[in-house]
Protein backbone atom coordinates (compact mmCIF):
# COMPACT_ATOMS: atom_id res chain seq x y z
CA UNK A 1 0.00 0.00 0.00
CA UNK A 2 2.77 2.49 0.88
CA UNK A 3 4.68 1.76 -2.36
CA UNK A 4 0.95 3.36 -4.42
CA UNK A 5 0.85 5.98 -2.24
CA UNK A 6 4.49 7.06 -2.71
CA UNK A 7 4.29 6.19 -6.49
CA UNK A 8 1.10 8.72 -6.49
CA UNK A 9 2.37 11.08 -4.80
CA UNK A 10 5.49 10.92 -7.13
CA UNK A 11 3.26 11.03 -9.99
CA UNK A 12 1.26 14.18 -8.44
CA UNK A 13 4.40 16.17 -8.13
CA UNK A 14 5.82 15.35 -11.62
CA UNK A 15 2.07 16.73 -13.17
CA UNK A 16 1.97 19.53 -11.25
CA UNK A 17 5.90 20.41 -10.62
CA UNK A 18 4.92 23.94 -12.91
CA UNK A 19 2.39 24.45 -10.84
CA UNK A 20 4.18 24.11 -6.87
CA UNK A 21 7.04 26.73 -8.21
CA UNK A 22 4.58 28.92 -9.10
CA UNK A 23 2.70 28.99 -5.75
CA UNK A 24 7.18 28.58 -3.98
CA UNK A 25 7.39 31.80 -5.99
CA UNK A 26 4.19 33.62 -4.98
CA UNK A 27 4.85 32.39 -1.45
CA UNK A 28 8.55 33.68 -1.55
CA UNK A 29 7.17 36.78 -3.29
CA UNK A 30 4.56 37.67 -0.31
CA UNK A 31 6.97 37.13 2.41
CA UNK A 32 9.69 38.97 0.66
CA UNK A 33 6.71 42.06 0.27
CA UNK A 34 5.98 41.65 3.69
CA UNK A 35 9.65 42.02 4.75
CA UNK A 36 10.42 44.93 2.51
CA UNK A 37 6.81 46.58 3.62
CA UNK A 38 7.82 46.24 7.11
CA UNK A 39 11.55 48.01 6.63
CA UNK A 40 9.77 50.46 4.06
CA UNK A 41 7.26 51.65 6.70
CA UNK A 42 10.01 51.87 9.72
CA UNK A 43 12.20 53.60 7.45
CA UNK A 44 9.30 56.12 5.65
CA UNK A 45 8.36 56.62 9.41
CA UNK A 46 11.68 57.40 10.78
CA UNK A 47 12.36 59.68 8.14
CA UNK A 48 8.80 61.70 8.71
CA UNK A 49 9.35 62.01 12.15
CA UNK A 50 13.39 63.33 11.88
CA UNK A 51 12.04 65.54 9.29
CA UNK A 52 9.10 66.72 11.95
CA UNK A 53 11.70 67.43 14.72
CA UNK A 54 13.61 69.26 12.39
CA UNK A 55 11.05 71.50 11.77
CA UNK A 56 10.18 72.07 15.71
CA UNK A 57 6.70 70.45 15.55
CA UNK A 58 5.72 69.37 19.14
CA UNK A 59 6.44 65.74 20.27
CA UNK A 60 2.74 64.68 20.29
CA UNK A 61 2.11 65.45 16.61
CA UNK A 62 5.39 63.77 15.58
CA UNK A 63 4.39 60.67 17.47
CA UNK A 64 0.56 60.48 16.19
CA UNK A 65 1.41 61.12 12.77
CA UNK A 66 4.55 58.42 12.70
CA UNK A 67 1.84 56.09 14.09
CA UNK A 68 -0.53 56.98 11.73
CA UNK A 69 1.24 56.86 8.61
CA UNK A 70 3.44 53.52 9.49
CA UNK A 71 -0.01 51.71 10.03
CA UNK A 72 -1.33 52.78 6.94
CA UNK A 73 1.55 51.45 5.10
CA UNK A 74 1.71 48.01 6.36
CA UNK A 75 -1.98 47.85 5.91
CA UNK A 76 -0.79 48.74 2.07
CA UNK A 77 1.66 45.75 2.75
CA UNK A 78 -0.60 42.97 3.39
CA UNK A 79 -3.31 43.69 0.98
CA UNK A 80 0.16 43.60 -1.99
CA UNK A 81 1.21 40.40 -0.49
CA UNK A 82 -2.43 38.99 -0.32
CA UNK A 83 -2.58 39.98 -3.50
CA UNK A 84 0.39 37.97 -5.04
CA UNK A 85 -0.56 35.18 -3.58
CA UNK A 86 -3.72 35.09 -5.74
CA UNK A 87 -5.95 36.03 -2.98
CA UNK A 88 -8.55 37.99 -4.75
CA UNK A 89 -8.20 41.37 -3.42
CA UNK A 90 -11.10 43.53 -4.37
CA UNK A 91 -13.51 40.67 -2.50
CA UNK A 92 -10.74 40.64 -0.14
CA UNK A 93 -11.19 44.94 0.58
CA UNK A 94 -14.73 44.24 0.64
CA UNK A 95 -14.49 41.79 3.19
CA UNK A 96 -12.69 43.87 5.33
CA UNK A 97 -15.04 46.73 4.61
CA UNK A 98 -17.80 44.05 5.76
CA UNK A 99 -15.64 43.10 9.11
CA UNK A 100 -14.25 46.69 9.91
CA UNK A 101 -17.81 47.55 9.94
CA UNK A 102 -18.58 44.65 12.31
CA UNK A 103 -15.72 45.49 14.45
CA UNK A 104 -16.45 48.98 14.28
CA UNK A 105 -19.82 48.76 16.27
CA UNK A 106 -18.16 46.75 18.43
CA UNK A 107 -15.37 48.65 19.13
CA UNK A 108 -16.70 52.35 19.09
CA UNK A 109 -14.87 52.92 22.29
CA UNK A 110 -12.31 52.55 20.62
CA UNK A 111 -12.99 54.49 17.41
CA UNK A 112 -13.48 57.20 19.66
CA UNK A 113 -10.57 57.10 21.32
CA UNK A 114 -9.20 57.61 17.18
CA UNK A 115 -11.28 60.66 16.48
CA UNK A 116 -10.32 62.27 20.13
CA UNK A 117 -6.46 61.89 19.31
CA UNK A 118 -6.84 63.23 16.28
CA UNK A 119 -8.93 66.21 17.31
CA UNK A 120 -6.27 66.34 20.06
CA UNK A 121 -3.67 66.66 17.55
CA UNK A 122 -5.68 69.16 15.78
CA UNK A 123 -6.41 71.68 18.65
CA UNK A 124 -3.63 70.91 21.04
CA UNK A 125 -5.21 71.80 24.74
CA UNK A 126 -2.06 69.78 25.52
CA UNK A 127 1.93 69.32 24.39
CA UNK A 128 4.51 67.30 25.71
CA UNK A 129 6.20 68.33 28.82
CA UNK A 130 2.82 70.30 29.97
CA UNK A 131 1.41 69.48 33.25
CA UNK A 132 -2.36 68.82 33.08
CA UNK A 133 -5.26 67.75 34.74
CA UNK A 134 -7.63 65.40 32.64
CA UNK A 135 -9.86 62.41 33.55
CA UNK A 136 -9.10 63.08 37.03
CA UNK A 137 -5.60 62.46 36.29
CA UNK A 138 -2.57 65.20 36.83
CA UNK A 139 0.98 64.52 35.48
CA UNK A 140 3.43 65.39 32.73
CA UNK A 141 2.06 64.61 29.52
CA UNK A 142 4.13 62.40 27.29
CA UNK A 143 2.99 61.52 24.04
CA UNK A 144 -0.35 61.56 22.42
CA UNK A 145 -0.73 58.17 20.91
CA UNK A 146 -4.04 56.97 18.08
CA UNK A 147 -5.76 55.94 21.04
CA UNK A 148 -4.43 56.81 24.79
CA UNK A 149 -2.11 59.55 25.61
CA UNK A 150 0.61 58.73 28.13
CA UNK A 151 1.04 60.91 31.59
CA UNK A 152 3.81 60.72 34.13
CA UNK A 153 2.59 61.15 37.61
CA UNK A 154 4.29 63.51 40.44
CA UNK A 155 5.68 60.44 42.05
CA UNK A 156 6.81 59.06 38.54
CA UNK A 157 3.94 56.50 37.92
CA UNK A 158 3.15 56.18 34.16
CA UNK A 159 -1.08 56.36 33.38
CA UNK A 160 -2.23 55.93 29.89
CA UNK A 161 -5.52 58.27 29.85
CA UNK A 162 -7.66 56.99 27.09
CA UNK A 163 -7.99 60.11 24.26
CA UNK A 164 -12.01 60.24 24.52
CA UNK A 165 -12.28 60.27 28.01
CA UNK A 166 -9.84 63.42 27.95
CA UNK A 167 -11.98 65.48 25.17
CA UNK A 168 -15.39 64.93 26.65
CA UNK A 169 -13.95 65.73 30.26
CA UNK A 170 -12.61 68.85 31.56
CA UNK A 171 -8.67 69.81 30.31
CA UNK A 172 -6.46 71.87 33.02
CA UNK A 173 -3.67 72.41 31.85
CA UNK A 174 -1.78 73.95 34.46
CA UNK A 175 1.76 74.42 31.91
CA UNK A 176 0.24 76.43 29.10
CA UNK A 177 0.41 79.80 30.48
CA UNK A 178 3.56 82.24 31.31
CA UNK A 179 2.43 83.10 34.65
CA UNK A 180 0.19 82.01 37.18
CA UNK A 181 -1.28 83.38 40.35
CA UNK A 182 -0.78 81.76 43.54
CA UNK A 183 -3.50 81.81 46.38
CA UNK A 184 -2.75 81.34 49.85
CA UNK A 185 -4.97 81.87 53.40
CA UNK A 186 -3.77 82.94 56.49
CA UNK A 187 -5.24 83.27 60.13
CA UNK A 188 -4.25 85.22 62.71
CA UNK A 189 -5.58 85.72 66.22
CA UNK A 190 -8.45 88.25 66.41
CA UNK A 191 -6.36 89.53 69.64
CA UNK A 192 -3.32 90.66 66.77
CA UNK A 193 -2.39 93.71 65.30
CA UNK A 194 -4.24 93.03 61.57
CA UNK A 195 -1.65 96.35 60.28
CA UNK A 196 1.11 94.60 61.28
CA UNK A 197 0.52 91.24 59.94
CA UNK A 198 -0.14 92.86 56.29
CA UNK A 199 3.11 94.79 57.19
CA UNK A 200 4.42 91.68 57.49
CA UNK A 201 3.11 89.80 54.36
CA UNK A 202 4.22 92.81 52.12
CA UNK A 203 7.85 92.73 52.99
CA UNK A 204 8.20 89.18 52.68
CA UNK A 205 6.60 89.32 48.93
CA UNK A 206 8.88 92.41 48.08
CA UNK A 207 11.67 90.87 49.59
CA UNK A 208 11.42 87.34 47.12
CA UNK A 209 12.95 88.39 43.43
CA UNK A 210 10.69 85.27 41.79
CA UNK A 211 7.22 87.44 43.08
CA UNK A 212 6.08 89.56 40.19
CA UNK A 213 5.75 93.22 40.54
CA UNK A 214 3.34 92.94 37.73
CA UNK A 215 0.06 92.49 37.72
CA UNK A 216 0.41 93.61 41.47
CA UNK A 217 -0.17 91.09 44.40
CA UNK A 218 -3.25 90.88 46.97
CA UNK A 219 -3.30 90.96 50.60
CA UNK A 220 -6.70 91.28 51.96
CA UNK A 221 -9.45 90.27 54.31
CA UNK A 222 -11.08 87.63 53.05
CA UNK A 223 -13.27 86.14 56.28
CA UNK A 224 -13.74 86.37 59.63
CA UNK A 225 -14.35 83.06 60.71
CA UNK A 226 -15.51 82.22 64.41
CA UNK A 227 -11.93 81.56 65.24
CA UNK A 228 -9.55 83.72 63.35
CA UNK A 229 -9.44 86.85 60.90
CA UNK A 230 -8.27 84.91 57.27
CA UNK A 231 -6.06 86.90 55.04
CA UNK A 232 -5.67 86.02 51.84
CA UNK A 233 -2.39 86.79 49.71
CA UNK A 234 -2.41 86.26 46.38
CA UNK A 235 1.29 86.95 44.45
CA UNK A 236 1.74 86.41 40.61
CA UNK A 237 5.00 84.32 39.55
CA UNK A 238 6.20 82.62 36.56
CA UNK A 239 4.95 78.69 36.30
CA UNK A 240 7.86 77.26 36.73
CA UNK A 241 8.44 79.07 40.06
CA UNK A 242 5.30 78.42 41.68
CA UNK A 243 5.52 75.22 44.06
CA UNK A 244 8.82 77.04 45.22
CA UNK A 245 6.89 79.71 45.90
CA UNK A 246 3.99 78.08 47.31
CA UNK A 247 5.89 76.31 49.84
CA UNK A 248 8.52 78.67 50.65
CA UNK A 249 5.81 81.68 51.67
CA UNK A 250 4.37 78.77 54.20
CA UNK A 251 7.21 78.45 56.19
CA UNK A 252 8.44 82.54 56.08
CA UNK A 253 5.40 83.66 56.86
CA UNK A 254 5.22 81.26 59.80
CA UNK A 255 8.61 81.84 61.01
CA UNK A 256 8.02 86.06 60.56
CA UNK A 257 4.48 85.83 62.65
CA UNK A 258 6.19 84.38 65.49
CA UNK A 259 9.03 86.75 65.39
CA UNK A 260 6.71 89.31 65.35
CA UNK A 261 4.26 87.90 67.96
CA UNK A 262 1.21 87.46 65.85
CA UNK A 263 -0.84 84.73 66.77
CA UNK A 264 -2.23 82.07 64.36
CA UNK A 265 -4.49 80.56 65.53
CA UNK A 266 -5.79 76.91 66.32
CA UNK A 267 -8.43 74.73 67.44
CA UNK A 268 -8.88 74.22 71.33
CA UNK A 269 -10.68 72.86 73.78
CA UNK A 270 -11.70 73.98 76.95
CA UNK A 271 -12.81 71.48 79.76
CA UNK A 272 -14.33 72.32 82.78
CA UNK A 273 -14.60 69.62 85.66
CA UNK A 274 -17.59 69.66 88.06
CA UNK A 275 -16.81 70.71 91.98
């Protein structure tokens, strides 16, 4: 029995020996295409995105767009090398027409998530190396991606904030502007000298070179709550200087009110013990 079935066999590869180098070829061809796609898009990409920086475009648009167009070439890839392998491929488009529209109803999370990067890309709210606020998420953005775009946290955590949830939420971007206003409260004793505590607040603003002189600062009354008169001061700085700022001002203006006597004060409580 083996002896027929080899003898077939040999018989089947002698009739059809034009017909297995065609299909070796086409094979060979298609994986060759494939290869050649795959260096063509890597290299097409690489060169679009050199020739991006060069030109000072912003990290997230150099990213998205390398994405984008390296995709769409090795989708260009397949459908060639489907194509010499005699796969058919206008039923083969309409197939995927047919499925992508399946998988598109499916997946319109997803699709979403495409149309926010792009309109991300488009209108920029946010750039690489901005601090922001989206989703309920702060940190350093990294890259915009097709469909997330990639934070850094304060403590150095990476979060990848899905695109749609950041354009249908609220964007604070906390980097974008060249100055920003910082807004502190402080309570002193309603037994203290109220001149002498804003006497005390405006030489320690004059006296740090990173406050603005303009617009002008605030020092003011701004409640007087059962416990304590609450002044609010309110200098203007550049971004980058305004967690120095910020937490500098707490400590001087501590260390200055007890030089100077002023009370701030604190909850207390009394007891009182029955005779």
């Amino acid at each position: 029995m083996e002896p027929e079935i080899l003898t077939d066999a040999t018989h089947w590869l002698s009739n059809n020996q034009a017909l297995i180098i065609e299909y070796s070829v086409n094979i060979a061809a298609a994986l060759l295409t494939l290869l050649l796609g795959w260096f063509a898009a890597s290299l097409v990409t690489g060169g679009l995105v050199r020739l991006m920086k060069s030109r000072n475009l912003d990290v997230t648009i150099t990213d998205f767009v390398g994405h984008l167009v390296k995709y769409a070439i090795l989708a260009f890839v397949v459908i060639a090398a489907l194509s010499r392998i005699g796969v058919q491929t206008a039923s083969f488009v309409a197939v995927i027409g047919a499925a992508g529209l399946a998988v598109g109803l499916a997946l319109q999370g997803s699709l979403s998530n495409f149309a926010a990067g792009v309109l991300l890309i488009l209108f920029r709210p946010l750039k690489a190396g901005e601090f922001v606020e989206v989703a309920g998420t702060a940190g350093v953005v990294q890259t915009v991606q097709i469909f997330t775009t990639v934070l850094t946290s304060g403590d150095n955590k990476m979060v990848v904030v899905p695109n749609g949830a950041i354009l249908n939420g609220t964007i604070t971007n906390y980097s974008r502007m060249e100055t920003r206003r910082v807004d502190m409260t402080f309570g002193i004793a309603y037994g203290a000298d109220l001149q002498q505590a804003k006497a005390v607040l405006e030489r320690l603003l004059a006296a740090d070179e990173r406050i603005l002189k303009e617009p002008a600062w605030t020092i003011a009354v701004a409640a007087l709550n059962s416990s304590s008169v609450d002044l609010v001061v309110r200098p203007w700085v550049k971004t980058a200087d305004y967690w120095g700022v910020f937490f500098d001002l707490q400590e001087r203006v501590k260390l200055a009110f007890d030089e100077a006597g002023i009370e701030i004060p604190f909850p207390q409580m009394k007891v009182h013990q029955a005779q």
